[in-house]
PDB file of N, CA and C in Angstrom:
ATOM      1  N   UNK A   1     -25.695 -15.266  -9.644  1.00  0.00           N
ATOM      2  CA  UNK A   1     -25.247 -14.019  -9.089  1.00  0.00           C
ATOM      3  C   UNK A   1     -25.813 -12.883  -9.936  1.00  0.00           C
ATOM      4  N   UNK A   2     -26.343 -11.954  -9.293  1.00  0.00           N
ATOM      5  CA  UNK A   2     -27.088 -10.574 -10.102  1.00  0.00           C
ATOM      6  C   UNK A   2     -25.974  -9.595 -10.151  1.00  0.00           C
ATOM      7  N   UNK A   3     -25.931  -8.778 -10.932  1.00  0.00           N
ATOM      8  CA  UNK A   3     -25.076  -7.637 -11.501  1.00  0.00           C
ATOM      9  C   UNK A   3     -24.952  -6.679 -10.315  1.00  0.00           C
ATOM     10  N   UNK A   4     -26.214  -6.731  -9.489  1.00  0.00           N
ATOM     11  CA  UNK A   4     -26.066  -5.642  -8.374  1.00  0.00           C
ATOM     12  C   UNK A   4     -24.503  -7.219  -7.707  1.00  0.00           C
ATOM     13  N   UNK A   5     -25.082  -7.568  -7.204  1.00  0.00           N
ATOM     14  CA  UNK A   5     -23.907  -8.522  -6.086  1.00  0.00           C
ATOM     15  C   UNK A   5     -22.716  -8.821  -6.620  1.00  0.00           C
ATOM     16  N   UNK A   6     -22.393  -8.711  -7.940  1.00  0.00           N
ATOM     17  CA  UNK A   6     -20.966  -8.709  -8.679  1.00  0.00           C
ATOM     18  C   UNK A   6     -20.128  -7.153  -8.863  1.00  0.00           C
ATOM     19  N   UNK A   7     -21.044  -5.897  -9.018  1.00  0.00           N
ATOM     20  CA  UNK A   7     -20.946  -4.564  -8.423  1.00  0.00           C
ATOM     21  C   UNK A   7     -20.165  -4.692  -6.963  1.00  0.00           C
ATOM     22  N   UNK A   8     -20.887  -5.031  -6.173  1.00  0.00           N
ATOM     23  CA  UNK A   8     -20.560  -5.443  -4.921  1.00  0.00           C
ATOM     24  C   UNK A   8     -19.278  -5.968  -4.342  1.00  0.00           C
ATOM     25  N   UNK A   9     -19.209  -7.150  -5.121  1.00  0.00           N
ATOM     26  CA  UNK A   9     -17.946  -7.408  -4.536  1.00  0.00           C
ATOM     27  C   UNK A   9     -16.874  -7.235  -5.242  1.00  0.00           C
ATOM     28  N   UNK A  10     -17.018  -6.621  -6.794  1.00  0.00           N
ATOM     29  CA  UNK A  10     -15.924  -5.820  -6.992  1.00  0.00           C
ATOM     30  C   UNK A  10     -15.334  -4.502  -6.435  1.00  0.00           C
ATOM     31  N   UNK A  11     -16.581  -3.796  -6.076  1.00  0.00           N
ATOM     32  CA  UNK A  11     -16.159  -2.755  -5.029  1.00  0.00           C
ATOM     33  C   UNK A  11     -15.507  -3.218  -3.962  1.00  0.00           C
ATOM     34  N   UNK A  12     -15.665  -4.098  -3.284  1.00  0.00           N
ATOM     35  CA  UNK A  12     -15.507  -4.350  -1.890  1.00  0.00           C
ATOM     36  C   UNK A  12     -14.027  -4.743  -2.267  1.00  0.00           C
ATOM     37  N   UNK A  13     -13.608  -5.290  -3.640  1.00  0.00           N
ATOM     38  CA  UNK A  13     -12.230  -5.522  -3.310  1.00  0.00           C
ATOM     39  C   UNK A  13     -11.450  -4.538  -4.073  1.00  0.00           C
ATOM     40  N   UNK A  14     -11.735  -3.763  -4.822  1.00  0.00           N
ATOM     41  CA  UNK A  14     -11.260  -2.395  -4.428  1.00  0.00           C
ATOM     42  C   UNK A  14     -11.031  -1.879  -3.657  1.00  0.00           C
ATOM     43  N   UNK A  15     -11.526  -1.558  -2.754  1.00  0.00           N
ATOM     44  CA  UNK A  15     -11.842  -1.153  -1.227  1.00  0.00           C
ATOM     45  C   UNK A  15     -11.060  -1.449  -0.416  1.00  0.00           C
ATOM     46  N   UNK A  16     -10.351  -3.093  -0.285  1.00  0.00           N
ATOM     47  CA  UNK A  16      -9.593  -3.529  -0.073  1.00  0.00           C
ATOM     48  C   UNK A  16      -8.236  -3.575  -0.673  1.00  0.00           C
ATOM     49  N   UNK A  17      -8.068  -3.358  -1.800  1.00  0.00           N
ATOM     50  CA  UNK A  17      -6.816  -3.049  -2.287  1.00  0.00           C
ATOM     51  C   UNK A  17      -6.011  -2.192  -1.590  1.00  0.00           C
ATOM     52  N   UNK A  18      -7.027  -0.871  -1.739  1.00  0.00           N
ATOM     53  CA  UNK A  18      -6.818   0.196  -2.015  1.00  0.00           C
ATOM     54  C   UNK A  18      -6.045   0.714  -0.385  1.00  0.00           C
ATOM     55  N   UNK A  19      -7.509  -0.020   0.772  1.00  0.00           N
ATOM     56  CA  UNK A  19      -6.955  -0.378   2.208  1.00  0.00           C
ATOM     57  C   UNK A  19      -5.623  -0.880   2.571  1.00  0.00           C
ATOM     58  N   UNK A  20      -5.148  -1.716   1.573  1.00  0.00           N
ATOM     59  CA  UNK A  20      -4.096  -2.580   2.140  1.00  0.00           C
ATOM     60  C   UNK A  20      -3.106  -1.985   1.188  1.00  0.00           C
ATOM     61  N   UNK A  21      -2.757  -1.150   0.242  1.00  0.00           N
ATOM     62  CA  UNK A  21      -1.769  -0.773   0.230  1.00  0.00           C
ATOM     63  C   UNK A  21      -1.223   0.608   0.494  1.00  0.00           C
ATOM     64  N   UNK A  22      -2.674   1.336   1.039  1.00  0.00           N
ATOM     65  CA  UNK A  22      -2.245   2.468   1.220  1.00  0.00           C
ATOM     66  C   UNK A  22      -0.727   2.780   2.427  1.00  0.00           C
ATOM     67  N   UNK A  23      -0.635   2.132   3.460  1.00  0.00           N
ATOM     68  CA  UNK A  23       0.320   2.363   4.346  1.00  0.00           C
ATOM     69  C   UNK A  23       1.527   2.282   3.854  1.00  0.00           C
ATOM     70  N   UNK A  24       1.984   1.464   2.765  1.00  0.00           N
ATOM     71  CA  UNK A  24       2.910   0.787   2.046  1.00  0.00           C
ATOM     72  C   UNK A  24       3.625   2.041   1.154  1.00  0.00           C
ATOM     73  N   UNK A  25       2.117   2.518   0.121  1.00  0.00           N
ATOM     74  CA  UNK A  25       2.398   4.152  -0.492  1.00  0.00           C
ATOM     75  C   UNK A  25       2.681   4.982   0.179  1.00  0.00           C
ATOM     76  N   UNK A  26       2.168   5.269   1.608  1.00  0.00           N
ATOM     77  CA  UNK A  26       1.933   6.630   1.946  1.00  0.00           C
ATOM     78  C   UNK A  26       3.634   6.244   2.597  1.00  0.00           C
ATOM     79  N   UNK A  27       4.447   5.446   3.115  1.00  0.00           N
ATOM     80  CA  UNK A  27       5.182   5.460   3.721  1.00  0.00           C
ATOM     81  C   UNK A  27       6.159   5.478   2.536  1.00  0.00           C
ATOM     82  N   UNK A  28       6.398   5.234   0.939  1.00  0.00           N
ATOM     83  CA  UNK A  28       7.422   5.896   0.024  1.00  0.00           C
ATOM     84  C   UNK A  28       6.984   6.884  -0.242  1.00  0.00           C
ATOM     85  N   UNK A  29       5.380   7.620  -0.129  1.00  0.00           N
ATOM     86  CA  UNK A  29       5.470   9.194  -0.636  1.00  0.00           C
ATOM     87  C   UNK A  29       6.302   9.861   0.700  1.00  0.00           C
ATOM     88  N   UNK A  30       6.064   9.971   1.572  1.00  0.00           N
ATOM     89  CA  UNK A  30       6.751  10.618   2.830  1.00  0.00           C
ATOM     90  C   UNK A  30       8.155  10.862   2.431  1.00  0.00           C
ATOM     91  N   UNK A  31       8.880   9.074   2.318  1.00  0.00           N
ATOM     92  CA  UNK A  31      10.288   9.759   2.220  1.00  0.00           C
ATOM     93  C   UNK A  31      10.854  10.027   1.232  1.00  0.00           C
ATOM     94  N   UNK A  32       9.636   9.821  -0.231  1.00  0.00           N
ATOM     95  CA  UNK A  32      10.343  10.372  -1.533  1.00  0.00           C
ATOM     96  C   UNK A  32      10.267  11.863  -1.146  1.00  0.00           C
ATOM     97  N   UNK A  33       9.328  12.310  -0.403  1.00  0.00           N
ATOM     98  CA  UNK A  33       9.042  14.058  -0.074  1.00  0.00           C
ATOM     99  C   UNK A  33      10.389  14.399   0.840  1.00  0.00           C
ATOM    100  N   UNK A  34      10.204  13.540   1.907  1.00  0.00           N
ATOM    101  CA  UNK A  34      11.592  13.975   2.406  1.00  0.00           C
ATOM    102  C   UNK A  34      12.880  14.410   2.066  1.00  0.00           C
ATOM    103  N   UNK A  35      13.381  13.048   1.128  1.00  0.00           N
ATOM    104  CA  UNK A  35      14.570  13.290  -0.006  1.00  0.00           C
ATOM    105  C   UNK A  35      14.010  14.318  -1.171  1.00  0.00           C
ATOM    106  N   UNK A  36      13.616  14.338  -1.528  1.00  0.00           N
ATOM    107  CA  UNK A  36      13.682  15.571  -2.914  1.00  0.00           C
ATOM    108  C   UNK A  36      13.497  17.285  -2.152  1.00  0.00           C
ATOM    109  N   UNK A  37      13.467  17.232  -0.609  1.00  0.00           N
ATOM    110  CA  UNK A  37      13.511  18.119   0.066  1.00  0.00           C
ATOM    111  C   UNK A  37      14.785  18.172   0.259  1.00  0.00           C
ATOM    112  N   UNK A  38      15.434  17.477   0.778  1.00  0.00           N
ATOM    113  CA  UNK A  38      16.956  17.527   1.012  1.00  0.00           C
ATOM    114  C   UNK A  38      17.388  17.208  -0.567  1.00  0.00           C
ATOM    115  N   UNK A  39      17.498  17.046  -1.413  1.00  0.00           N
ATOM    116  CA  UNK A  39      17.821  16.751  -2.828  1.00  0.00           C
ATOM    117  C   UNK A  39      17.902  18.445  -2.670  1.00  0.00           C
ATOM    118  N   UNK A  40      16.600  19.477  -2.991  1.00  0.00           N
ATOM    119  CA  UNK A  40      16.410  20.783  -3.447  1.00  0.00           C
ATOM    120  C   UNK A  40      17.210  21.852  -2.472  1.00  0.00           C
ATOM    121  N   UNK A  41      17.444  21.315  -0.928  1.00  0.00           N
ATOM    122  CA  UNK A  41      18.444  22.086  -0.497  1.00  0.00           C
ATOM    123  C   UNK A  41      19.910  22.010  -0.372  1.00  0.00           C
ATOM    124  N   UNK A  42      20.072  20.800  -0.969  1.00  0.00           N
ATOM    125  CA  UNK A  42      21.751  20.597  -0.987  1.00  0.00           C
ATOM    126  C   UNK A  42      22.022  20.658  -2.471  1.00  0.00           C
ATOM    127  N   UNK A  43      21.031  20.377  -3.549  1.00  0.00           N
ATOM    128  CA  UNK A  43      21.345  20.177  -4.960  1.00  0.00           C
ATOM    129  C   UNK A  43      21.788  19.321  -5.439  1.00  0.00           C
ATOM    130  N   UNK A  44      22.138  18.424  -5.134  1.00  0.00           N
ATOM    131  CA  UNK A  44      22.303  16.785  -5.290  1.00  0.00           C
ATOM    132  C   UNK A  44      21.097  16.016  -6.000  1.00  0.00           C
ATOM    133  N   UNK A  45      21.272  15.842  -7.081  1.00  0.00           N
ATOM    134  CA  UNK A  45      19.962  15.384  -7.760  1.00  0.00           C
ATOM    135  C   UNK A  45      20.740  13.847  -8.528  1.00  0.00           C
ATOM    136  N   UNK A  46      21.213  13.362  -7.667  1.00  0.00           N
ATOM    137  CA  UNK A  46      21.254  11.718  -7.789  1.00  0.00           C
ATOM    138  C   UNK A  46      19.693  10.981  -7.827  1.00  0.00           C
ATOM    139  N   UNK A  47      19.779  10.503  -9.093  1.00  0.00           N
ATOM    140  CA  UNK A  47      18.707   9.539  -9.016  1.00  0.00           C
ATOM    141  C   UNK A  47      18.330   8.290  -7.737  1.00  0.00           C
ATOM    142  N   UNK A  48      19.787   7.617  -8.081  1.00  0.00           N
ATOM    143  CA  UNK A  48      19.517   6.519  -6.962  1.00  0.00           C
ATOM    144  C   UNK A  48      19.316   7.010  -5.160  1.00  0.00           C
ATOM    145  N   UNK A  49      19.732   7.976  -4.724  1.00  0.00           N
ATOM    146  CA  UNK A  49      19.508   8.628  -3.732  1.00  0.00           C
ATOM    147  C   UNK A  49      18.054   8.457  -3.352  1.00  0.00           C
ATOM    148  N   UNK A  50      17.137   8.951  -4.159  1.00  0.00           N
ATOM    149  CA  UNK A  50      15.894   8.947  -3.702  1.00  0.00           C
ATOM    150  C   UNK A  50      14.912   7.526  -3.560  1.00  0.00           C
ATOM    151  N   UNK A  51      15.925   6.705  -4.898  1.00  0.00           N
ATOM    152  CA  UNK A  51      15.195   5.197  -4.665  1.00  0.00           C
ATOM    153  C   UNK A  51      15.481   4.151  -3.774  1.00  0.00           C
ATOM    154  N   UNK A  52      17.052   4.406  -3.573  1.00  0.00           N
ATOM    155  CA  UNK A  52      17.278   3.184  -2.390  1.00  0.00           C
ATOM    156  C   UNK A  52      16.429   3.650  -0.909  1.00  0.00           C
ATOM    157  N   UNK A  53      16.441   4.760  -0.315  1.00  0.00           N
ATOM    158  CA  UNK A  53      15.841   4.746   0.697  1.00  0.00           C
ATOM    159  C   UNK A  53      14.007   4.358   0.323  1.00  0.00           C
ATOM    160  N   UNK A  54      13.440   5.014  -0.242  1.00  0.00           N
ATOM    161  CA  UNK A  54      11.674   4.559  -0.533  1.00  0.00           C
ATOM    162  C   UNK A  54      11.919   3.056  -0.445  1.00  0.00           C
ATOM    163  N   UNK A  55      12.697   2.160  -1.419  1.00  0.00           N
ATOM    164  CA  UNK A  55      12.594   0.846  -1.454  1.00  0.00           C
ATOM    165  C   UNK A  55      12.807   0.323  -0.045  1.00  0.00           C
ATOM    166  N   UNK A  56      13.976   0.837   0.833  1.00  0.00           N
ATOM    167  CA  UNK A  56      14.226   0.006   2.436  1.00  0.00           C
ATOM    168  C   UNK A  56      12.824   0.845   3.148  1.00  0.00           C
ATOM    169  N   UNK A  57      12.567   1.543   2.983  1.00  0.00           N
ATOM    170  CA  UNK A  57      11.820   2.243   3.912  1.00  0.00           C
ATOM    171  C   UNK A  57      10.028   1.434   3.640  1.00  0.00           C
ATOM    172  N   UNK A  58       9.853   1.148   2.361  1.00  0.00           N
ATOM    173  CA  UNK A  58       8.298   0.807   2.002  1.00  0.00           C
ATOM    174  C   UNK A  58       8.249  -0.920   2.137  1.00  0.00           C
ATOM    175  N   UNK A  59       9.875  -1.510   2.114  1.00  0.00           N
ATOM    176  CA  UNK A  59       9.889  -3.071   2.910  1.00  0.00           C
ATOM    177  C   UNK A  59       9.807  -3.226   4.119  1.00  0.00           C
ATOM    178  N   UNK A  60      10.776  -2.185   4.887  1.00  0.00           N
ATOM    179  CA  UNK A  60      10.127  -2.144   6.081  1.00  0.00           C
ATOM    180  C   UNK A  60       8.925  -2.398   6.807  1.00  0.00           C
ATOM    181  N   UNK A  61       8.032  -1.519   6.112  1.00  0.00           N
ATOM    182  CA  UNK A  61       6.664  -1.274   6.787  1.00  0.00           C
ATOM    183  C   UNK A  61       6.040  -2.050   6.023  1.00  0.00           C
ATOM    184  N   UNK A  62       6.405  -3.059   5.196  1.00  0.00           N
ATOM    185  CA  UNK A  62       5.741  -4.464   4.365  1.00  0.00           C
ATOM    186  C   UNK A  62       6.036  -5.124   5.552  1.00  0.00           C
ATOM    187  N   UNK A  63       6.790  -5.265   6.424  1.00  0.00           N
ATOM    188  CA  UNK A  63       7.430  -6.161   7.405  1.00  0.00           C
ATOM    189  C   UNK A  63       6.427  -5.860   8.129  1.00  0.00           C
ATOM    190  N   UNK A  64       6.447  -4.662   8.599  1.00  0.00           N
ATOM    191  CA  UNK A  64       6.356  -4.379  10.047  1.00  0.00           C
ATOM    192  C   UNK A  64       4.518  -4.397   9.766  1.00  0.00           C
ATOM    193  N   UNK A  65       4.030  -3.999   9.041  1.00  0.00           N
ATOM    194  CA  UNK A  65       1.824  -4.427   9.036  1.00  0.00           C
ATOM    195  C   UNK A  65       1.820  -5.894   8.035  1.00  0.00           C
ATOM    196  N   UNK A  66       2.905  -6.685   8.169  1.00  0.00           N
ATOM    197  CA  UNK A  66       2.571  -8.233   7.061  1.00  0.00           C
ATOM    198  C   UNK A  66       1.324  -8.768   8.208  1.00  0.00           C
ATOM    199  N   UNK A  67       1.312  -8.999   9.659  1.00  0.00           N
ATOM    200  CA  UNK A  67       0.490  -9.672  10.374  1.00  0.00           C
ATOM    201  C   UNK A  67      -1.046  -9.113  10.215  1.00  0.00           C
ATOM    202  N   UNK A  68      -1.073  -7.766   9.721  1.00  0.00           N
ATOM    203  CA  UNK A  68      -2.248  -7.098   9.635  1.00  0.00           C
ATOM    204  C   UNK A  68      -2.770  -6.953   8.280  1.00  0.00           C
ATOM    205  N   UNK A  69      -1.784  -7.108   6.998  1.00  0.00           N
ATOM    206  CA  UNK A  69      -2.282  -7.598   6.070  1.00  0.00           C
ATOM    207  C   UNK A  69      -2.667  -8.606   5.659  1.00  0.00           C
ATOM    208  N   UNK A  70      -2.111  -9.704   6.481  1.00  0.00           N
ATOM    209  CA  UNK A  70      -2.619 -11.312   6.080  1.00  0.00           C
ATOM    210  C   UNK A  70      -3.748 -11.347   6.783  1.00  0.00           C
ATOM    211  N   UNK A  71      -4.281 -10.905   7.964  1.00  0.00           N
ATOM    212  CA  UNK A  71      -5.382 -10.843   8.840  1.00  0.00           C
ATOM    213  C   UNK A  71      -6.477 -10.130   7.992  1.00  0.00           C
ATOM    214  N   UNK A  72      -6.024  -8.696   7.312  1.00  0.00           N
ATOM    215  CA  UNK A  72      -7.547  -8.331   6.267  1.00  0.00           C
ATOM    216  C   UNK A  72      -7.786  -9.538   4.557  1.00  0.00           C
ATOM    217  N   UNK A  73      -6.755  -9.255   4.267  1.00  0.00           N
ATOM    218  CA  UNK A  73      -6.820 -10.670   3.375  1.00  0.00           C
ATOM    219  C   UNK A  73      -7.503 -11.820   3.809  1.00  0.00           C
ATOM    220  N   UNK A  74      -7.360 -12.546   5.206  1.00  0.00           N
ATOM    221  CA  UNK A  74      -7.834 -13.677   5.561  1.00  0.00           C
ATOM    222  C   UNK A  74      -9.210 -13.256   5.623  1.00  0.00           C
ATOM    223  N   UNK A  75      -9.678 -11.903   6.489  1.00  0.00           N
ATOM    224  CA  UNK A  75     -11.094 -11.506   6.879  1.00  0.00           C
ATOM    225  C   UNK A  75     -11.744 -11.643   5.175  1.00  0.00           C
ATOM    226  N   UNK A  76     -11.103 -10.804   4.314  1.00  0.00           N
ATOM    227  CA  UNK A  76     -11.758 -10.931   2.989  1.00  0.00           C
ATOM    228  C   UNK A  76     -12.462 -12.011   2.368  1.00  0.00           C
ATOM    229  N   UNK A  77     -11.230 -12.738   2.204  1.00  0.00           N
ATOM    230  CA  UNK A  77     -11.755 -14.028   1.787  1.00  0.00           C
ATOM    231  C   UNK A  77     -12.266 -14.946   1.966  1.00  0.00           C
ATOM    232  N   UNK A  78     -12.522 -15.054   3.424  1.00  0.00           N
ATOM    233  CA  UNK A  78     -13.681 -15.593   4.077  1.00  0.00           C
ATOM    234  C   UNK A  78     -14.650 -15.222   4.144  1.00  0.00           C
ATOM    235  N   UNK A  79     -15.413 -13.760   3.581  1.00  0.00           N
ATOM    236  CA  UNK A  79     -16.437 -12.802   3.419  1.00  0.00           C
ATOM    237  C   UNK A  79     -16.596 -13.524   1.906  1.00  0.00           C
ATOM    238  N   UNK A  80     -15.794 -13.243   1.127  1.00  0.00           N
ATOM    239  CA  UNK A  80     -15.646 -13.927  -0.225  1.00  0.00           C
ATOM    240  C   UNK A  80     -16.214 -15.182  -0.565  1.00  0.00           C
ATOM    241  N   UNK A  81     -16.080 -16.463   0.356  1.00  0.00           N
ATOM    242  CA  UNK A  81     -16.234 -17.677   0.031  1.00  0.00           C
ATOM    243  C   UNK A  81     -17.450 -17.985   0.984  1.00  0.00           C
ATOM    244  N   UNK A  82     -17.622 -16.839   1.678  1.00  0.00           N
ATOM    245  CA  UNK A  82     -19.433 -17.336   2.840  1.00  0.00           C
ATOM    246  C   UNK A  82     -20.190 -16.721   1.907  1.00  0.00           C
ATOM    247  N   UNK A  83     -19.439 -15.899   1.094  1.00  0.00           N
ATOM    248  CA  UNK A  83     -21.199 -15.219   0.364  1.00  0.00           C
ATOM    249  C   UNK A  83     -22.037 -14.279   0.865  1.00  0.00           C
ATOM    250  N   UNK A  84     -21.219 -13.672   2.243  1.00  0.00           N
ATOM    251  CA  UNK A  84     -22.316 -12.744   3.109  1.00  0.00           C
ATOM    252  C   UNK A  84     -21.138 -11.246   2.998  1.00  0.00           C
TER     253      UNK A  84
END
Protein backbone atom coordinates (compact mmCIF):
# COMPACT_ATOMS: atom_id res chain seq x y z
CA UNK A 1 0.00 0.00 0.00
CA UNK A 2 1.53 3.60 -1.01
CA UNK A 3 1.17 6.59 1.35
CA UNK A 4 -0.98 8.28 -1.35
CA UNK A 5 -3.78 5.10 -0.84
CA UNK A 6 -3.39 5.08 3.07
CA UNK A 7 -4.04 9.17 2.80
CA UNK A 8 -6.99 7.92 1.10
CA UNK A 9 -8.62 5.84 3.06
CA UNK A 10 -7.99 7.60 6.08
CA UNK A 11 -9.76 10.45 4.65
CA UNK A 12 -12.50 8.51 3.39
CA UNK A 13 -13.14 7.38 6.92
CA UNK A 14 -13.14 10.57 8.26
CA UNK A 15 -15.51 11.49 5.88
CA UNK A 16 -17.50 8.93 7.10
CA UNK A 17 -17.39 9.53 10.64
CA UNK A 18 -17.95 12.73 10.37
CA UNK A 19 -21.21 11.73 7.81
CA UNK A 20 -22.59 9.44 10.24
CA UNK A 21 -22.60 11.35 13.19
CA UNK A 22 -23.46 14.49 12.12
CA UNK A 23 -27.46 13.97 12.38
CA UNK A 24 -26.96 12.55 15.87
CA UNK A 25 -24.97 16.17 16.84
CA UNK A 26 -26.92 18.40 14.96
CA UNK A 27 -30.12 16.93 16.59
CA UNK A 28 -28.50 17.67 20.55
CA UNK A 29 -27.17 21.09 19.25
CA UNK A 30 -30.86 22.10 18.22
CA UNK A 31 -32.35 21.18 21.48
CA UNK A 32 -29.42 22.18 23.69
CA UNK A 33 -30.22 25.74 21.67
CA UNK A 34 -33.70 25.30 22.29
CA UNK A 35 -33.42 24.77 26.14
CA UNK A 36 -30.80 27.37 27.04
CA UNK A 37 -33.37 29.60 25.08
CA UNK A 38 -36.08 28.79 27.34
CA UNK A 39 -33.41 28.38 30.31
CA UNK A 40 -32.51 32.51 29.40
CA UNK A 41 -36.21 33.42 29.29
CA UNK A 42 -37.59 31.87 32.31
CA UNK A 43 -34.11 31.88 34.31
CA UNK A 44 -34.05 28.51 35.39
CA UNK A 45 -30.55 27.46 34.97
CA UNK A 46 -30.89 23.77 36.15
CA UNK A 47 -28.19 21.83 34.87
CA UNK A 48 -30.00 18.58 34.43
CA UNK A 49 -32.81 20.34 32.47
CA UNK A 50 -30.76 20.79 29.51
CA UNK A 51 -29.18 17.18 29.62
CA UNK A 52 -32.02 14.87 30.05
CA UNK A 53 -33.83 16.16 27.03
CA UNK A 54 -30.39 16.25 24.37
CA UNK A 55 -29.79 12.62 25.77
CA UNK A 56 -33.79 11.32 24.85
CA UNK A 57 -33.81 13.48 21.97
CA UNK A 58 -30.07 12.38 20.27
CA UNK A 59 -31.32 8.37 21.15
CA UNK A 60 -34.11 8.95 19.47
CA UNK A 61 -32.75 9.87 16.22
CA UNK A 62 -29.92 6.98 16.98
CA UNK A 63 -33.18 4.92 16.63
CA UNK A 64 -34.86 6.46 14.16
CA UNK A 65 -31.40 6.68 11.08
CA UNK A 66 -29.85 3.07 12.96
CA UNK A 67 -31.15 1.37 9.38
CA UNK A 68 -29.23 4.11 7.51
CA UNK A 69 -26.28 3.98 9.58
CA UNK A 70 -25.70 0.30 9.42
CA UNK A 71 -26.36 0.58 5.55
CA UNK A 72 -23.29 3.42 5.22
CA UNK A 73 -21.14 1.37 7.57
CA UNK A 74 -21.99 -1.81 5.56
CA UNK A 75 -21.38 0.33 2.08
CA UNK A 76 -17.92 1.33 3.80
CA UNK A 77 -16.63 -1.62 4.60
CA UNK A 78 -17.19 -3.35 1.75
CA UNK A 79 -15.34 -0.41 -0.19
CA UNK A 80 -12.75 -1.17 2.61
CA UNK A 81 -12.22 -4.91 2.10
CA UNK A 82 -12.65 -4.74 -2.14
CA UNK A 83 -9.85 -2.32 -2.20
CA UNK A 84 -11.67 -0.11 -4.78
Amino acid sequence: MTVDAAVDLVREALVAMLVLSAPILLAGLVIGLVISLLQAVTQIQEQTLSFVPKIVAMGLVSIFIAPWLVTQMLEFASRMFSGS
